[in-house]
Protein backbone atom coordinates (compact mmCIF):
# COMPACT_ATOMS: atom_id res chain seq x y z
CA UNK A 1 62.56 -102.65 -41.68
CA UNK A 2 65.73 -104.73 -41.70
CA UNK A 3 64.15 -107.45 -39.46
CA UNK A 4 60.93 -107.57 -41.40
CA UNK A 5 62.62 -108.02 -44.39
CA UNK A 6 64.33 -110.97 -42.91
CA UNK A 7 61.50 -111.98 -41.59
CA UNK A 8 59.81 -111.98 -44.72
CA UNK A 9 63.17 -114.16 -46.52
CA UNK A 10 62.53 -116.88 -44.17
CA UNK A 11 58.73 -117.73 -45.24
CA UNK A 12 60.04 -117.41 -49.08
CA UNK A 13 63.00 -119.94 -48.31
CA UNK A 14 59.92 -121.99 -46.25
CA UNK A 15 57.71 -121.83 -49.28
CA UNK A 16 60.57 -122.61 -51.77
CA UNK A 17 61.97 -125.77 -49.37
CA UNK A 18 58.32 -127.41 -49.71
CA UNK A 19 58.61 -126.75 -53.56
CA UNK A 20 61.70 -128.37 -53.68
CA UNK A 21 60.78 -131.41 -51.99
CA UNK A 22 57.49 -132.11 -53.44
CA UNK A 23 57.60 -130.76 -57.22
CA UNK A 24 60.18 -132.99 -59.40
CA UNK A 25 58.12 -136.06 -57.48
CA UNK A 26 54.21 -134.79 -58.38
CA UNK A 27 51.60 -135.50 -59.88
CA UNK A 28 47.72 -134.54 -59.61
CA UNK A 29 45.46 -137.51 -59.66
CA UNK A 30 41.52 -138.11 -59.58
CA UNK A 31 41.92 -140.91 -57.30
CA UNK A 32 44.26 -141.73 -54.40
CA UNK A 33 45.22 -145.38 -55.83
CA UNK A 34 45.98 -144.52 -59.48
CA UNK A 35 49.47 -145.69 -60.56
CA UNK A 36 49.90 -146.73 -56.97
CA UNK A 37 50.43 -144.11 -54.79
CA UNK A 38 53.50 -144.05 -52.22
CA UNK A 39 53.33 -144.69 -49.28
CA UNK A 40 54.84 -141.61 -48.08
CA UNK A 41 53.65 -138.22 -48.09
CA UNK A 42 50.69 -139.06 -50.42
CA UNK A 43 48.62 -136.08 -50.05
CA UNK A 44 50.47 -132.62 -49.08
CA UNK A 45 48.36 -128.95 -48.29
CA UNK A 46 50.07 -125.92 -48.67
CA UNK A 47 48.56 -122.70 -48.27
CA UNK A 48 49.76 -118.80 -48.51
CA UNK A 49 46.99 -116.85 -46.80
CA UNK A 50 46.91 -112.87 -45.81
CA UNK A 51 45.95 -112.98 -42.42
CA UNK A 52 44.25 -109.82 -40.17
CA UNK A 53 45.39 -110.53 -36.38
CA UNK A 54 43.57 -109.43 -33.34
CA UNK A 55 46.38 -109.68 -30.22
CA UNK A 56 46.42 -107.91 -26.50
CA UNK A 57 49.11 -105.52 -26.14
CA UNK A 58 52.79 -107.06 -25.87
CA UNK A 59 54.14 -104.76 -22.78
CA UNK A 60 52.03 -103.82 -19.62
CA UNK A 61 52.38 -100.47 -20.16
CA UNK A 62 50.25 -100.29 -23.13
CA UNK A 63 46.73 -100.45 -23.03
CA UNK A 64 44.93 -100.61 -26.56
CA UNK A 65 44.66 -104.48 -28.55
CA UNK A 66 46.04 -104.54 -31.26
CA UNK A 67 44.95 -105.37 -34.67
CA UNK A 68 47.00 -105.76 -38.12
CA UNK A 69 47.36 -107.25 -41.27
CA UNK A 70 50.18 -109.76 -41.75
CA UNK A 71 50.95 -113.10 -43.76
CA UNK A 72 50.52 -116.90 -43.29
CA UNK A 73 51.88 -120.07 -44.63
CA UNK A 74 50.83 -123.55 -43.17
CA UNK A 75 51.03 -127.03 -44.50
CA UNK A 76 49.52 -129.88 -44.11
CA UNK A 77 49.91 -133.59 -44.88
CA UNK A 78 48.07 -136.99 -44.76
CA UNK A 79 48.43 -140.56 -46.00
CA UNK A 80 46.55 -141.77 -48.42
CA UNK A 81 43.19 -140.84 -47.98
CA UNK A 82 42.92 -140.75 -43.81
CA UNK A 83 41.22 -137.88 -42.17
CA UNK A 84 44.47 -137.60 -39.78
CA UNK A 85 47.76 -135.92 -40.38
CA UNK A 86 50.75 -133.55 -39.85
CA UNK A 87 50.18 -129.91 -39.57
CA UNK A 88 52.79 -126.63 -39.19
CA UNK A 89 51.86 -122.97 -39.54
CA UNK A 90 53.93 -119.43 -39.56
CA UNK A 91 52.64 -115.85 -39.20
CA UNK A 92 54.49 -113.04 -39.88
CA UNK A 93 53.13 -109.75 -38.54
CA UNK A 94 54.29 -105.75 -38.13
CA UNK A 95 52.66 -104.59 -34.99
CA UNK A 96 54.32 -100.99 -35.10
CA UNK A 97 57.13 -99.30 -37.14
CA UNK A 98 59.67 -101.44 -35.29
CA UNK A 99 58.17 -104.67 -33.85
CA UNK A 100 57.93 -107.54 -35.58
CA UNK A 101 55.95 -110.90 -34.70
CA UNK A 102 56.31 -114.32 -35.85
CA UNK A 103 53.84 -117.13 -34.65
CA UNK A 104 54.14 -120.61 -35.08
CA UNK A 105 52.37 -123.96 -34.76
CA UNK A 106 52.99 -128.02 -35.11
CA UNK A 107 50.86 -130.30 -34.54
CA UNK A 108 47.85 -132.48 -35.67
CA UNK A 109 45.15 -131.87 -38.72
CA UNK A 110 42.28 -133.13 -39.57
CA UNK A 111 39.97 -133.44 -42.20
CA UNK A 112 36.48 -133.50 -43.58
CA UNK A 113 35.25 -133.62 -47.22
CA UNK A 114 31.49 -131.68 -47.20
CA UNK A 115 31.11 -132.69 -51.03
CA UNK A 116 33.37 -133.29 -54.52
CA UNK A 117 34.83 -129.81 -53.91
CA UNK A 118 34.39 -128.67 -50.41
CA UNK A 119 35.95 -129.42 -47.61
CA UNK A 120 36.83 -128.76 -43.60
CA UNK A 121 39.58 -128.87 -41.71
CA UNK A 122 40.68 -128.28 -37.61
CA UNK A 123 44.45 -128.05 -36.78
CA UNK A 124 46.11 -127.77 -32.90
CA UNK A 125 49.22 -128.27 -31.68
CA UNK A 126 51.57 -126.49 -29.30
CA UNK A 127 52.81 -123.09 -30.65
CA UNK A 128 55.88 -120.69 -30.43
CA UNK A 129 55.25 -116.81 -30.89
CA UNK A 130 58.52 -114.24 -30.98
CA UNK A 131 58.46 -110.75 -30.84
CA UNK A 132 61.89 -109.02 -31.93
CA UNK A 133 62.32 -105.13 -31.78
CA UNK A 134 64.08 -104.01 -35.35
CA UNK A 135 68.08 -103.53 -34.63
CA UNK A 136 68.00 -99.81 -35.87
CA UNK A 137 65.98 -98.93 -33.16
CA UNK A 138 66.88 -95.71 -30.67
CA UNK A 139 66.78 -99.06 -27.87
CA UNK A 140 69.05 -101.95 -27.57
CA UNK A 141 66.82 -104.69 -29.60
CA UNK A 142 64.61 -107.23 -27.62
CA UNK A 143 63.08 -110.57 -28.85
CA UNK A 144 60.55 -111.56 -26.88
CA UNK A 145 59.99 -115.80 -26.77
CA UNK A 146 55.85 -117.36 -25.46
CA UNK A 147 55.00 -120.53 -25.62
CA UNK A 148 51.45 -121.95 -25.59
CA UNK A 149 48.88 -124.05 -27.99
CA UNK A 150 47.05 -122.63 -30.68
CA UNK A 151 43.75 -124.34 -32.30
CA UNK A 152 42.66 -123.33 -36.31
CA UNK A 153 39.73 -124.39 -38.19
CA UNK A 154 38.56 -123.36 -42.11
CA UNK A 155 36.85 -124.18 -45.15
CA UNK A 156 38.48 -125.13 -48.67
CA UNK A 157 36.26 -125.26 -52.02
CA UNK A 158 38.20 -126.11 -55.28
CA UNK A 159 37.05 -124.72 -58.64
CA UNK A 160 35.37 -127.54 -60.00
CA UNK A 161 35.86 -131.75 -59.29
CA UNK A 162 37.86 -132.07 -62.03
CA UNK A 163 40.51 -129.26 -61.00
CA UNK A 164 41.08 -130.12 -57.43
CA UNK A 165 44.72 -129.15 -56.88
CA UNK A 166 43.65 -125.11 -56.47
CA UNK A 167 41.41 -124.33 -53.78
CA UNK A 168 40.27 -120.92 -52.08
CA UNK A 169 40.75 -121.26 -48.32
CA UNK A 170 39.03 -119.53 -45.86
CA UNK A 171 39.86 -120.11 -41.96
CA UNK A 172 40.89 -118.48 -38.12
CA UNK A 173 43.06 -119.62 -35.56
CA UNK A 174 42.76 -118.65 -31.87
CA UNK A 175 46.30 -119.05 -29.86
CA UNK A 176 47.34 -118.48 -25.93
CA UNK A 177 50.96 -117.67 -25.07
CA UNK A 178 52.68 -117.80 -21.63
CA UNK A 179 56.35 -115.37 -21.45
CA UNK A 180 59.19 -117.15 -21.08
CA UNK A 181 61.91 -115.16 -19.62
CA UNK A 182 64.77 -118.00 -19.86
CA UNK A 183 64.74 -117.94 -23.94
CA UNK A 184 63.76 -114.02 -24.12
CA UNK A 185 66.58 -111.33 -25.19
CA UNK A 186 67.33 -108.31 -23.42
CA UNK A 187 63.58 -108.16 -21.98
CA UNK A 188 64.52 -107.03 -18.35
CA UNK A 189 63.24 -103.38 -19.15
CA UNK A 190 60.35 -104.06 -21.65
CA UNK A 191 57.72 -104.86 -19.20
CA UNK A 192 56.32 -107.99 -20.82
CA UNK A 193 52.90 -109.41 -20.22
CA UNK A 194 53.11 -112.56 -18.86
CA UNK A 195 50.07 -113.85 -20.68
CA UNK A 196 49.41 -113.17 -24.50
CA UNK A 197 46.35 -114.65 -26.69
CA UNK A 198 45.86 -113.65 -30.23
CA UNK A 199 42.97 -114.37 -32.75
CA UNK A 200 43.56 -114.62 -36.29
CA UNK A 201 41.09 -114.57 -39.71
CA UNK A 202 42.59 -115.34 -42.84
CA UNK A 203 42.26 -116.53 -46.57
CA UNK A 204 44.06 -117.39 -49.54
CA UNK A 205 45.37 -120.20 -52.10
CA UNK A 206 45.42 -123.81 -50.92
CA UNK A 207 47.76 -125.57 -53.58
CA UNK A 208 46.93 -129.61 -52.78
CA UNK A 209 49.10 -132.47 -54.65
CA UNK A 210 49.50 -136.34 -54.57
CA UNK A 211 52.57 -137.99 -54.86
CA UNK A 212 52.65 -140.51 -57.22
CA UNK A 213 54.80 -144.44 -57.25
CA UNK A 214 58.07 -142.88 -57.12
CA UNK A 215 59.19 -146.07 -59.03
CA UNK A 216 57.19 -145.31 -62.53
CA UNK A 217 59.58 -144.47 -65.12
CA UNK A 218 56.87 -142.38 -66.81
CA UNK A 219 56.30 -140.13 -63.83
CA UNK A 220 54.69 -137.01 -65.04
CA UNK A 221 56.06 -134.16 -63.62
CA UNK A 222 53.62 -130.71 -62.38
CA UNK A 223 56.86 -128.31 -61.95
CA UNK A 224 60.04 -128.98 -63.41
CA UNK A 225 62.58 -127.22 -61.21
């Protein structure tokens, strides 16, 4: 429970970095040119999803897939109104009382807008997953390290045109791992798979904002922090 909890702290200090950086420098506007956008960072996804994950079994002892309910936070962002940009996930899963799972991704998104409000999206990149065993375990803890690519694809629609910085997001990602026994920790006797894949379905709250000319002295501000 220890590590989960941790595990949970570090997409809560994830969530609250992005706030950080983005909020005393945001506003929401219509259009991508009004009050002359910067040219950094100009249009910034982020997204906290509850995610249901579909994995093969971690050891080769164990037969049964697995299947459980976790969390997700990704981000995404583009310049100024391109289809192309930046893209970084995290999953945090429980797969039994004392195994934890954390998956992540970087790499490339793109973009599509279907209409005023709806839009589609596709996201790969290479990916990291880690599977630590909870320190008050009976067993000296493990961490299991993979490496592989992961590809995601989903669906945003915001409430209306006019309110476009809220959107419901609906998506899945499908991931491959390869074990890496260099990085792993105290693995020797877990019997690790050498090859891992998981599928993921997920949805939640896409929270989209613009950053404005950084040099306007009557920069309105969304969150003051």
């Amino acid at each position: 429970m220890k590590q989960w909890k941790k595990l949970f702290l570090t997409l809560l200090i994830i969530l609250s970095v992005n706030i950080g950086l983005f909020a005393r420098t945001t506003v929401v506007h219509s259009s991508y040119y009004n009050d002359g956008p910067n040219m950094l960072f100009n249009d910034i996804y982020s997204s906290l999803m509850i995610s249901s994950i579909y994995t093969n079994p971690v050891t080769t002892t164990a037969t049964d897939n697995v299947v459980k309910f976790g969390a997700n936070y990704n981000s995404s962002v583009f310049f100024m109104d391109l289809p192309v940009g930046g893209y970084y996930s995290l999953d945090l899963s429980q797969l039994e009382s004392d195994i934890y799972m954390i998956d992540g991704i970087v790499g490339l998104a793109f973009r599509q807008n279907v209409s005023p409000v709806q839009e589609t999206y596709l996201n790969f990149g290479p990916a990291v997953s880690i599977i630590t065993e909870d320190e008050n375990s009976s067993l000296p803890p493990y961490t299991l390290v993979y490496w592989g690519a992961a590809i995601n694809a989903g669906y945003r629609i915001a409430a209306s045109p006019q309110i476009k910085a809220l959107a419901i997001d609906v998506g899945a990602s499908a991931k491959a791992f390869w074990y890496d026994s260099y990085t792993s920790v105290n693995a020797l006797g877990v019997g690790a798979r050498d090859f891992r894949y998981s599928v993921s379905g997920y949805v939640g709250i896409t929270y989209r904002w613009f950053a404005p000319n950084w040099s306007d002295e009557d920069l309105n501000v969304i969150i003051a922090l």
